[in-house]
N, C-alpha and C. Protein backbone atom coordinates (compact mmCIF):
# COMPACT_ATOMS: atom_id res chain seq x y z
N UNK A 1 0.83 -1.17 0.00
CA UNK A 1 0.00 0.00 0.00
C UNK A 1 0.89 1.24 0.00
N UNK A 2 0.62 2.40 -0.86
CA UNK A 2 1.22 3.50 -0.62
C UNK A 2 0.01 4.48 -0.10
N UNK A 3 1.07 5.27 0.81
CA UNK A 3 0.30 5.99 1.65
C UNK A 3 1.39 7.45 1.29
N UNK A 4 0.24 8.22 1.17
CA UNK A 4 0.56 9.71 0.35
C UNK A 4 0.61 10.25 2.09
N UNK A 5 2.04 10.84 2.25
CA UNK A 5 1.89 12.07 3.83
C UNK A 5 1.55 13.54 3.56
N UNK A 6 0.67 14.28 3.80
CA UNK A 6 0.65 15.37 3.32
C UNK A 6 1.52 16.40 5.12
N UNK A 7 2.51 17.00 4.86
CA UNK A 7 3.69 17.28 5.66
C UNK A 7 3.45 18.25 6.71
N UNK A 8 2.23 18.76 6.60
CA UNK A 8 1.76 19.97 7.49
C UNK A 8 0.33 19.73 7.87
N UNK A 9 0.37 20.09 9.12
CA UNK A 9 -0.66 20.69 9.85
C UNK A 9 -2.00 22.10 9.12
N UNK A 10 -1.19 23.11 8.47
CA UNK A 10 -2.05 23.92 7.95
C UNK A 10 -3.16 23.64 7.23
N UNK A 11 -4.07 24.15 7.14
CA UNK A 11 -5.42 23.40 6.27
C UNK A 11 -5.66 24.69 5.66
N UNK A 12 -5.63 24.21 4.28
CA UNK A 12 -5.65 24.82 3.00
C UNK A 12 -4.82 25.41 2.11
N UNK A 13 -3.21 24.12 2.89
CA UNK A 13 -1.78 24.39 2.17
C UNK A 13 -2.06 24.22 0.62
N UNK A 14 -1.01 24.51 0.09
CA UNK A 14 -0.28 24.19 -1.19
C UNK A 14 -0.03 22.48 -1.02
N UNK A 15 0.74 22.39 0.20
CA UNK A 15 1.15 20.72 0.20
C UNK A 15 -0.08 19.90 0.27
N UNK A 16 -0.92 19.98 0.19
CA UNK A 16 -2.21 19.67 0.38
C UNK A 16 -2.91 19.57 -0.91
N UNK A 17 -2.87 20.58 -1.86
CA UNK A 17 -3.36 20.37 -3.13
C UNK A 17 -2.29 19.71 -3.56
N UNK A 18 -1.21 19.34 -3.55
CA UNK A 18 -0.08 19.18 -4.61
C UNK A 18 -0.38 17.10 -4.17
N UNK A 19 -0.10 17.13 -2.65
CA UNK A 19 -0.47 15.69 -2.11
C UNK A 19 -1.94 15.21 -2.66
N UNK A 20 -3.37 16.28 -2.97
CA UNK A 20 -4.16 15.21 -3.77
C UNK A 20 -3.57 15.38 -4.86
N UNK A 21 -3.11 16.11 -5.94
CA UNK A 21 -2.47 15.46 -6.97
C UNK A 21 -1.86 14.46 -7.30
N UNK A 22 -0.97 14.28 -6.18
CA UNK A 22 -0.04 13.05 -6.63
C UNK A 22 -1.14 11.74 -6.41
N UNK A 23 -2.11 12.20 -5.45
CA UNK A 23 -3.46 11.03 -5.65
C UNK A 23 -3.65 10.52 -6.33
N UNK A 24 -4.33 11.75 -7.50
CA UNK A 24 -5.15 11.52 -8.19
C UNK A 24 -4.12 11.19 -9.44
N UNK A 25 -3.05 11.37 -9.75
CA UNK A 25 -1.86 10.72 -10.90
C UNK A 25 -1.75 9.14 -10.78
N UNK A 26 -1.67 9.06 -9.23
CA UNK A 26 -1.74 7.69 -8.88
C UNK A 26 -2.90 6.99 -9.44
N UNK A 27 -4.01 7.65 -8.95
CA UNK A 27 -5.26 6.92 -9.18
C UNK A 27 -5.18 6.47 -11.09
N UNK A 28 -5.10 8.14 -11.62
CA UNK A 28 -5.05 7.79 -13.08
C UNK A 28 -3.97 6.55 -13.76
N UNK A 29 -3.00 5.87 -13.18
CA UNK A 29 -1.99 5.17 -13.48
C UNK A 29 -2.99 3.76 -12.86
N UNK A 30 -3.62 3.67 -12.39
CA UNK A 30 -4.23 2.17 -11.28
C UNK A 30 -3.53 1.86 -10.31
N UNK A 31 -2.82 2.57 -9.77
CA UNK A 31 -1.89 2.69 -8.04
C UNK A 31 -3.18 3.12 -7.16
N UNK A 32 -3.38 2.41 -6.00
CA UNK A 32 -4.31 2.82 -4.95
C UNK A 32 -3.59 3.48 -4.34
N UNK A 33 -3.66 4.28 -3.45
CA UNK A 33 -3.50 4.85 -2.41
C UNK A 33 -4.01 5.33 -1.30
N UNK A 34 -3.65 6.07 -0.44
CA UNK A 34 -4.42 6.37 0.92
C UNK A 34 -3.88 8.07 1.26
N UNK A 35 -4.10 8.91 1.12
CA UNK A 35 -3.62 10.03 2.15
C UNK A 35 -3.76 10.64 3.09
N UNK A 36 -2.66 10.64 3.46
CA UNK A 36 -2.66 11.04 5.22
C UNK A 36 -2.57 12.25 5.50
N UNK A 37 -3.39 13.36 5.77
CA UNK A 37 -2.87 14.39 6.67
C UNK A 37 -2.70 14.54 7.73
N UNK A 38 -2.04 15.34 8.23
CA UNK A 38 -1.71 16.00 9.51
C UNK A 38 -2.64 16.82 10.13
N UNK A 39 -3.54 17.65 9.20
CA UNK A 39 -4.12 18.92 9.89
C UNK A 39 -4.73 18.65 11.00
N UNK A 40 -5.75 17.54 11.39
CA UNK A 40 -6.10 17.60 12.58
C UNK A 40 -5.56 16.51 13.67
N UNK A 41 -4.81 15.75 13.77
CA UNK A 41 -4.57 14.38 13.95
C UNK A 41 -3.94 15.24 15.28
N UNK A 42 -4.03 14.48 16.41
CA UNK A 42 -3.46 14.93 17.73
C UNK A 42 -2.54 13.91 18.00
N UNK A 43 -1.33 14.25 17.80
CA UNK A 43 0.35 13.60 17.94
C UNK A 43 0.68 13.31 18.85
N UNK A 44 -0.13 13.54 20.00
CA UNK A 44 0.42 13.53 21.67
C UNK A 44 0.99 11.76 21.12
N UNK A 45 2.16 11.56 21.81
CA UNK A 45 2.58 10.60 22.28
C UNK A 45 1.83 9.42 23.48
N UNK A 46 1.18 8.10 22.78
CA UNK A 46 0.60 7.28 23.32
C UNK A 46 -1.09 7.57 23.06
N UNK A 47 -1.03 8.77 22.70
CA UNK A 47 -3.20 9.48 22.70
C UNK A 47 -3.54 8.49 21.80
N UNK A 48 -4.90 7.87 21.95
CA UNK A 48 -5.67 6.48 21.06
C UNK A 48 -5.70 7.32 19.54
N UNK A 49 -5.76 8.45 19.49
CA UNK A 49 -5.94 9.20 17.86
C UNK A 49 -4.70 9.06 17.31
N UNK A 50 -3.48 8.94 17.95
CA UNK A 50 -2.40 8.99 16.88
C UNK A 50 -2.16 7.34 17.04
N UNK A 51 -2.30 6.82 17.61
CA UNK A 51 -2.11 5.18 18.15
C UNK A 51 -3.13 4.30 16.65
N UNK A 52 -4.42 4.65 16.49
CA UNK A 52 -5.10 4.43 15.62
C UNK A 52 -4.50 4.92 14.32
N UNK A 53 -4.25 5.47 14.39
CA UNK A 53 -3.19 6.67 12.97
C UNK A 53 -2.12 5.39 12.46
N UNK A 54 -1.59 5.23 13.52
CA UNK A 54 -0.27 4.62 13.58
C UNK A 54 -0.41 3.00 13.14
N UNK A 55 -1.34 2.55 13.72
CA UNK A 55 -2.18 1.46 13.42
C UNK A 55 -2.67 1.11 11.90
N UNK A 56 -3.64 2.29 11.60
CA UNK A 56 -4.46 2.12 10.05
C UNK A 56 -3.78 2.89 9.02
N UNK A 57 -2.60 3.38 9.29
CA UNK A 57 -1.87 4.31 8.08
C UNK A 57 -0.63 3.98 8.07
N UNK A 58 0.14 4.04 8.93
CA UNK A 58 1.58 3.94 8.95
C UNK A 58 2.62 2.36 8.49
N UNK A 59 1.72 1.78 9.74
CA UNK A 59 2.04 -0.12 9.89
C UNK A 59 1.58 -0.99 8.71
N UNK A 60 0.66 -0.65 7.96
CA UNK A 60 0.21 -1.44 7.02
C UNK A 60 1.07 -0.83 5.10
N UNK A 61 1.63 0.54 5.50
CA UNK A 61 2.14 0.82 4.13
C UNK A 61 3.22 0.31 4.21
N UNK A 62 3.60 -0.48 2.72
CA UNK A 62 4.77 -0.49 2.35
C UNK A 62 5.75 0.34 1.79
N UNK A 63 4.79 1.57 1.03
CA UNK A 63 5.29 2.94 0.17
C UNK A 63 5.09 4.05 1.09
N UNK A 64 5.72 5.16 1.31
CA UNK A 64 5.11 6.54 1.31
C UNK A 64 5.70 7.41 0.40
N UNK A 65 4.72 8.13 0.12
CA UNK A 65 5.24 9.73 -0.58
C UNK A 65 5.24 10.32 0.47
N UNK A 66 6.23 11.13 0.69
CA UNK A 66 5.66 12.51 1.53
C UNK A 66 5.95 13.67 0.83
N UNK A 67 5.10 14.72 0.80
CA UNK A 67 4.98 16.28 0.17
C UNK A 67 5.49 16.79 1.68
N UNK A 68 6.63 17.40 1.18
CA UNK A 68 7.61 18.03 2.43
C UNK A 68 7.24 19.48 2.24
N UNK A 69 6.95 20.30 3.02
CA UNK A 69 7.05 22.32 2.38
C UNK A 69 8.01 22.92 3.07
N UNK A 70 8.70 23.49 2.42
CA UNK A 70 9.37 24.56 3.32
C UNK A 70 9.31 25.13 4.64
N UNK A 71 9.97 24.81 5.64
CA UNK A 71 9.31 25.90 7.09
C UNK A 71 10.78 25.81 7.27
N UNK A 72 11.48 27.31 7.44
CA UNK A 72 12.73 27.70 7.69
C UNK A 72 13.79 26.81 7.49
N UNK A 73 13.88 26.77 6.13
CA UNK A 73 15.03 25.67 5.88
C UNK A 73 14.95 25.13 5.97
N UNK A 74 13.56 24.04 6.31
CA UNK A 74 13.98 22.56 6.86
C UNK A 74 12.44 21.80 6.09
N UNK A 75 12.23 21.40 7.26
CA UNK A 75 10.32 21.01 6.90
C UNK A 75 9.88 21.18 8.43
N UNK A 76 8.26 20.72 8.26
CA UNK A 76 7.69 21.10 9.15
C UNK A 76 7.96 20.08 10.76
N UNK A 77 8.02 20.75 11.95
CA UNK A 77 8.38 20.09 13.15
C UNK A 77 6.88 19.01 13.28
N UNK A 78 5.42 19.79 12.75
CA UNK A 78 4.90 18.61 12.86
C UNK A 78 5.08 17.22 12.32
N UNK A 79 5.87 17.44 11.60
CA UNK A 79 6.07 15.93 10.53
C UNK A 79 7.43 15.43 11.31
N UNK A 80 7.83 16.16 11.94
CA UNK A 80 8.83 15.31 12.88
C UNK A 80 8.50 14.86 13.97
N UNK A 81 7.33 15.74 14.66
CA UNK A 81 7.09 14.87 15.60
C UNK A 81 5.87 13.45 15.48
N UNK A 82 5.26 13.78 14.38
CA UNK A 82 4.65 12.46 13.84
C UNK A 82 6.09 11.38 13.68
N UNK A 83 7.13 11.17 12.58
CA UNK A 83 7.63 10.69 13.26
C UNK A 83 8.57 10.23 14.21
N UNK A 84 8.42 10.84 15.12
CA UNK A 84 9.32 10.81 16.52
C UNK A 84 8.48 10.29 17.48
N UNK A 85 7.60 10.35 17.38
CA UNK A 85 6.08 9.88 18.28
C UNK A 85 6.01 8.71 17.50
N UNK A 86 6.01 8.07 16.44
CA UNK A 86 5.72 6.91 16.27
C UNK A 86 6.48 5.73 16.25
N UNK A 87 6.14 4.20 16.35
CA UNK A 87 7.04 2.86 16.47
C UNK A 87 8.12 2.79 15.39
N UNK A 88 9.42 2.98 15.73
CA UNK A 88 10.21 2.41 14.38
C UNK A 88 10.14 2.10 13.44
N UNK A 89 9.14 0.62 14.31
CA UNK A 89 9.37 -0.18 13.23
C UNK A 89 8.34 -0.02 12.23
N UNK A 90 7.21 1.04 12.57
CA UNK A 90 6.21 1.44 11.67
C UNK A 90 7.61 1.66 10.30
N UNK A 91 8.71 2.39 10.35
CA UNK A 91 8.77 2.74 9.04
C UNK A 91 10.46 1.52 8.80
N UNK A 92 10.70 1.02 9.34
CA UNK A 92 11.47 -0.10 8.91
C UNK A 92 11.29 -0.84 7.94
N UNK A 93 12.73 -0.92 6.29
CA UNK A 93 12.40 -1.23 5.17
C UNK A 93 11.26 -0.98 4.69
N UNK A 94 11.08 -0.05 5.05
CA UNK A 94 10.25 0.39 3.65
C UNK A 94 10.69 1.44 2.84
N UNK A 95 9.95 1.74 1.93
CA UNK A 95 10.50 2.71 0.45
C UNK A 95 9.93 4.44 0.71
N UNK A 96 10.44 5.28 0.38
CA UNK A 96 9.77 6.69 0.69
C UNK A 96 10.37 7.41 -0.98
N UNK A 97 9.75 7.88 -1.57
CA UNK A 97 9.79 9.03 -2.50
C UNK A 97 9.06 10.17 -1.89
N UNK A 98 10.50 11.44 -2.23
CA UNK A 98 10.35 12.82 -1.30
C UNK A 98 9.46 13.90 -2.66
N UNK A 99 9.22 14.47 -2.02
CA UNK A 99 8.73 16.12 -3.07
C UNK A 99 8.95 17.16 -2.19
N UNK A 100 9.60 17.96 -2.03
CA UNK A 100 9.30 19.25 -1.54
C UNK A 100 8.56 19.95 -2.48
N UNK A 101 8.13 21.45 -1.78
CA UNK A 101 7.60 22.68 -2.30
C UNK A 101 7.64 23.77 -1.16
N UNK A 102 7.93 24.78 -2.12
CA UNK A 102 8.15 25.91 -1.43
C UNK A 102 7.75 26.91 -2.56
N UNK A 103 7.25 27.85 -1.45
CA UNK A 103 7.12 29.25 -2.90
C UNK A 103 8.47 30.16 -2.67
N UNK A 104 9.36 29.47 -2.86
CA UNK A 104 10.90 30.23 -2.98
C UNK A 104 11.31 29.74 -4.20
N UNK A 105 12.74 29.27 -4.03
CA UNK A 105 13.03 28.89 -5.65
C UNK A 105 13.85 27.59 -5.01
N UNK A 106 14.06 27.33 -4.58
CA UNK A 106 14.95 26.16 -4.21
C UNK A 106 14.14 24.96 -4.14
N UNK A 107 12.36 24.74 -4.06
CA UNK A 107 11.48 23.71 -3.41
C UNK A 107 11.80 22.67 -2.52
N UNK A 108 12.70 23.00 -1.83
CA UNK A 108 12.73 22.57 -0.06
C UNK A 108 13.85 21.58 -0.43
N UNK A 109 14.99 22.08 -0.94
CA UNK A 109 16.25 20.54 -1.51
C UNK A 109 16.89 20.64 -0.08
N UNK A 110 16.46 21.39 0.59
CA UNK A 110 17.48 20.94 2.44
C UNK A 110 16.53 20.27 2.93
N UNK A 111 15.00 20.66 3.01
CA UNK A 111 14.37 19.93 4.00
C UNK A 111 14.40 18.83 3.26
N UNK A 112 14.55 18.53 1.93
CA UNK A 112 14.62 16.98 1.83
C UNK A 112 15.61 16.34 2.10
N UNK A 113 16.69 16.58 2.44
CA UNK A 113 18.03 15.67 2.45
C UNK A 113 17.50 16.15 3.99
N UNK A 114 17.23 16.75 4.86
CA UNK A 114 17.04 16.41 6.62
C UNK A 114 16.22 15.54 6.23
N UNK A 115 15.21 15.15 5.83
CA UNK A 115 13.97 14.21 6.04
C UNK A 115 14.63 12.73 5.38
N UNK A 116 15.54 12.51 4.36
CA UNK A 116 16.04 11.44 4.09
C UNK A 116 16.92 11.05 4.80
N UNK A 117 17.70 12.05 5.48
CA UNK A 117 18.75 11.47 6.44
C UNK A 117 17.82 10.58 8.08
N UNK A 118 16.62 11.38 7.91
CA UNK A 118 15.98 10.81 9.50
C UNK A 118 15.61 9.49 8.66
N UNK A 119 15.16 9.69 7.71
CA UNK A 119 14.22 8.42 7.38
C UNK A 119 15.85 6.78 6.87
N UNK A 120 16.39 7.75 6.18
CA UNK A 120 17.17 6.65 6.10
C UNK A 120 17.74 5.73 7.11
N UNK A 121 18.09 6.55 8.71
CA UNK A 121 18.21 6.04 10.02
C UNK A 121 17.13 5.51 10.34
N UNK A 122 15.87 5.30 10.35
CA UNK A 122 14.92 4.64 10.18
C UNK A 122 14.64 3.35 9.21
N UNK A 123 15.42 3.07 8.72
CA UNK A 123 16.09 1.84 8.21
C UNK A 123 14.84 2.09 6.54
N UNK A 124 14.75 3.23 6.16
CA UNK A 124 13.43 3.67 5.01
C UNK A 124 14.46 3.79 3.87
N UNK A 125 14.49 3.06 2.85
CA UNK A 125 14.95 3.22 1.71
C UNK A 125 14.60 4.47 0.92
N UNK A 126 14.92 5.78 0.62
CA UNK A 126 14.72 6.80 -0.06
C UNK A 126 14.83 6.73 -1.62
N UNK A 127 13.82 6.96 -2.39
CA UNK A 127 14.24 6.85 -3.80
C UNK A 127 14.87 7.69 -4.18
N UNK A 128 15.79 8.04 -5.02
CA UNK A 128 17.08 8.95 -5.27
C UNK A 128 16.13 9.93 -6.50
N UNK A 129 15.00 10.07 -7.30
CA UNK A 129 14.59 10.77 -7.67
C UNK A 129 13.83 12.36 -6.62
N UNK A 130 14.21 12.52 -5.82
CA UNK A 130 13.60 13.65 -5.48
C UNK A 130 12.95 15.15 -6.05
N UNK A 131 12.30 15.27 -6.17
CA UNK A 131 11.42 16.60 -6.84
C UNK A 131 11.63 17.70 -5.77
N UNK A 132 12.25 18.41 -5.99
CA UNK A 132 11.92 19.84 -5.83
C UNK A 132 10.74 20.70 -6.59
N UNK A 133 10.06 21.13 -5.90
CA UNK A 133 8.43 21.89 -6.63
C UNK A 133 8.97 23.47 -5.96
N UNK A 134 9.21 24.37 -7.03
CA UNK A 134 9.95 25.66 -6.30
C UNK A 134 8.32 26.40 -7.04
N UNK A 135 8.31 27.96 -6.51
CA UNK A 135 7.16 28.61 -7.06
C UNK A 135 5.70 28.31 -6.86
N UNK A 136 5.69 26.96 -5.90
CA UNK A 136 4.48 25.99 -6.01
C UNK A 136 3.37 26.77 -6.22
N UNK A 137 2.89 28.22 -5.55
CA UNK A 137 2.06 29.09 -5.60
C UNK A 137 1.73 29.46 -7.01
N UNK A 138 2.38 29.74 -7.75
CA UNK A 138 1.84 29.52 -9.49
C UNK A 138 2.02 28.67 -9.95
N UNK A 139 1.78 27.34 -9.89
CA UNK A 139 1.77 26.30 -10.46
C UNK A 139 0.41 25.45 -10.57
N UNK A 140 -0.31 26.19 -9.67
CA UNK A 140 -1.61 25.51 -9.09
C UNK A 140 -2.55 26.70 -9.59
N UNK A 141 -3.69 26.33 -10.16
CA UNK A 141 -5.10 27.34 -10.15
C UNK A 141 -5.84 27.31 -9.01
N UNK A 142 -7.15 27.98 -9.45
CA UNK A 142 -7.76 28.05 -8.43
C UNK A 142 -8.19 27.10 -7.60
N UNK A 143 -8.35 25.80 -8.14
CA UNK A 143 -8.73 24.29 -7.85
C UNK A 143 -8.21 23.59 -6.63
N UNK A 144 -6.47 24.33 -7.36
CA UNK A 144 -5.85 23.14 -6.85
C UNK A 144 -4.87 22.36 -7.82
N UNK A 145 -5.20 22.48 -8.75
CA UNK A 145 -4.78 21.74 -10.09
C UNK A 145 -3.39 22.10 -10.45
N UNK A 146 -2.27 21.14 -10.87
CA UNK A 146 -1.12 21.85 -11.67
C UNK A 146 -1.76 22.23 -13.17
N UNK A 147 -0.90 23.82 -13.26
CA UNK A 147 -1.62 24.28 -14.83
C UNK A 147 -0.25 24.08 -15.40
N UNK A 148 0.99 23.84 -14.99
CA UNK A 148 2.27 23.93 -15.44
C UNK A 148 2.70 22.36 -16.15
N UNK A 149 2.71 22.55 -17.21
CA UNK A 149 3.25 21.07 -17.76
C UNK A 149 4.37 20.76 -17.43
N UNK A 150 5.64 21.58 -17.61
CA UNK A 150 6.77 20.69 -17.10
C UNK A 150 7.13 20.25 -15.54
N UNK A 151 6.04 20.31 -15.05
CA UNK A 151 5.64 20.16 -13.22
C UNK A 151 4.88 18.63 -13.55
N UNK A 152 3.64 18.74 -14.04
CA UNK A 152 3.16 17.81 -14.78
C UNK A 152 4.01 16.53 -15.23
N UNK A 153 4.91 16.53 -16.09
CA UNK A 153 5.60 15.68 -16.52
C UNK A 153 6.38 15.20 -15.87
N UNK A 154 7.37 16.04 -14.91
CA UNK A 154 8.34 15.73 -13.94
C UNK A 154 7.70 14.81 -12.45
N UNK A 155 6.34 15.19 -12.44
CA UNK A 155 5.57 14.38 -11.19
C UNK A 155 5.32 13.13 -11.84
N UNK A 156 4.80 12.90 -13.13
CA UNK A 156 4.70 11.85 -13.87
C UNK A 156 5.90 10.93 -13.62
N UNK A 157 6.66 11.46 -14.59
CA UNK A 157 8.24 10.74 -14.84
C UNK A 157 8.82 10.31 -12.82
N UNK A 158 8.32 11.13 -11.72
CA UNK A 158 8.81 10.79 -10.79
C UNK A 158 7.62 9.77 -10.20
N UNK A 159 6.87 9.73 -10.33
CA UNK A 159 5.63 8.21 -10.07
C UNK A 159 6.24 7.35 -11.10
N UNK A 160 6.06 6.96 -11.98
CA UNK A 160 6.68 6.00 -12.90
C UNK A 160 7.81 5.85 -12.12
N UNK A 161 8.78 6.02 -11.93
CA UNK A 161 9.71 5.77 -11.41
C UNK A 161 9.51 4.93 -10.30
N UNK A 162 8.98 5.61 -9.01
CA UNK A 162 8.96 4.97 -8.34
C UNK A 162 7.81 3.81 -8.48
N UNK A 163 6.39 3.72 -9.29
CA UNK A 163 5.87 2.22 -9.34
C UNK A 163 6.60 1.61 -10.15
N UNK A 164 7.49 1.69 -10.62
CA UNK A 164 8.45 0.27 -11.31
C UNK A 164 9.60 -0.16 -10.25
N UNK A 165 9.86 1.12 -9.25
CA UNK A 165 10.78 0.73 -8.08
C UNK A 165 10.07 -0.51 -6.81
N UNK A 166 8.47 -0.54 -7.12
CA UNK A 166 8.19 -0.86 -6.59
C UNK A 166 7.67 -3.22 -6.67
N UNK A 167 7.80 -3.67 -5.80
CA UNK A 167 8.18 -5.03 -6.13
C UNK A 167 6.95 -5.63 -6.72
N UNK A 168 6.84 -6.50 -7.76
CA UNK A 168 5.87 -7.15 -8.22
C UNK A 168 5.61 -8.44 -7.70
N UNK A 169 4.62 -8.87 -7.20
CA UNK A 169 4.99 -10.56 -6.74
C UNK A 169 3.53 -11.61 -7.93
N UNK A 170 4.74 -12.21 -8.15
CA UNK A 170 4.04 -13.12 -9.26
C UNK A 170 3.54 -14.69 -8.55
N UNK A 171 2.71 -15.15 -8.68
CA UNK A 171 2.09 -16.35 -8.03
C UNK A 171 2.16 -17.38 -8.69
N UNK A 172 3.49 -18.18 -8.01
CA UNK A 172 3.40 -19.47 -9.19
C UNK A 172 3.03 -20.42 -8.58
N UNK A 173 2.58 -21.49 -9.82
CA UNK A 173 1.82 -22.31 -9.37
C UNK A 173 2.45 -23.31 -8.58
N UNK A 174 1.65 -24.45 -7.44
CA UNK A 174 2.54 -24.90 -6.48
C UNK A 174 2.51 -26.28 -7.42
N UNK A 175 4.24 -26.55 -6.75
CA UNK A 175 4.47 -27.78 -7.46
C UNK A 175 4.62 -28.82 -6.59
N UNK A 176 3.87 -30.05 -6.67
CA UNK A 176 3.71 -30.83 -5.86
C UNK A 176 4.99 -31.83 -6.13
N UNK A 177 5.83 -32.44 -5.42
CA UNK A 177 6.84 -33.62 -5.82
C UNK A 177 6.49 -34.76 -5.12
């Protein structure tokens, strides 16, 4: 299962439209997915709301995306303390493809190498395609929507990527001796 993180708390981010996008690309390709926000989820350490979180979102994916945004050089502390508050082994071997965005020009290439370095100590395989989304604020209409094709293509070309990174299991038939 891939499970889309959308990286912030704020409700009615940019990372938020850009995270249903990568949804709905998914969806258009036949990848299911699930996305997770942050905005209301209460992180307290041990509280039954993040315990359930942790339970029906985290433990059962084998994939995540996370849409990282800019917050002072880095990314957001809520997405650290999601995971710092959660079980290890929730993210042990498994696979993560990053995106930042920022409406600067850089689209968050530090907060992604902090977030791959935590995750990689987390024993999380990082896919080496990372997206930077710089300008994110004109890239999107009123919707929500990317209107920018070479944003478009580059989110494309970075899903493709990672569902072919991802393992196929073929069912063969059992052979009796």
């Amino acid at each position: 299962m891939i499970t889309i993180i959308c990286g912030t708390n704020r409700t009615g981010s940019n990372t938020r439209q850009v995270a249903q996008e990568y949804q709905q690309m998914l969806n258009e390709k036949g990848v299911d997915s699930v996305l997770a926000s942050l905005e209301s989820l209460d992180l307290a350490l041990g509280k039954a709301a993040f315990l359930k979180f942790e339970q029906e979102i985290l433990m059962p994916a084998s994939h995540f995306i996370i849409i990282v945004p800019e917050y002072n050089g880095s990314f957001p502390g809520i997405l650290k303390m999601m995971i710092d508050n959660s079980n290890p082994v929730s993210w042990h071997h498994k696979k993560a493809l990053l995106t930042g965005v920022a409406t600067g020009r850089a689209g968050n290439l530090r907060g992604m190498d902090h977030l791959a370095d935590i995750l990689n100590y987390l024993k999380v395989t990082v896919h080496p395609n990372r997206l930077p989304i710089s300008r994110v604020d004109t890239l999107l209409d009123a919707d929500g929507k990317f209107i920018d094709a070479g944003s478009i293509r580059a989110i494309n070309n970075q899903l493709s990527e990672f569902i072919q990174w991802m393992p196929t299991v073929d069912i063969l038939p059992l052979k009796i001796i």
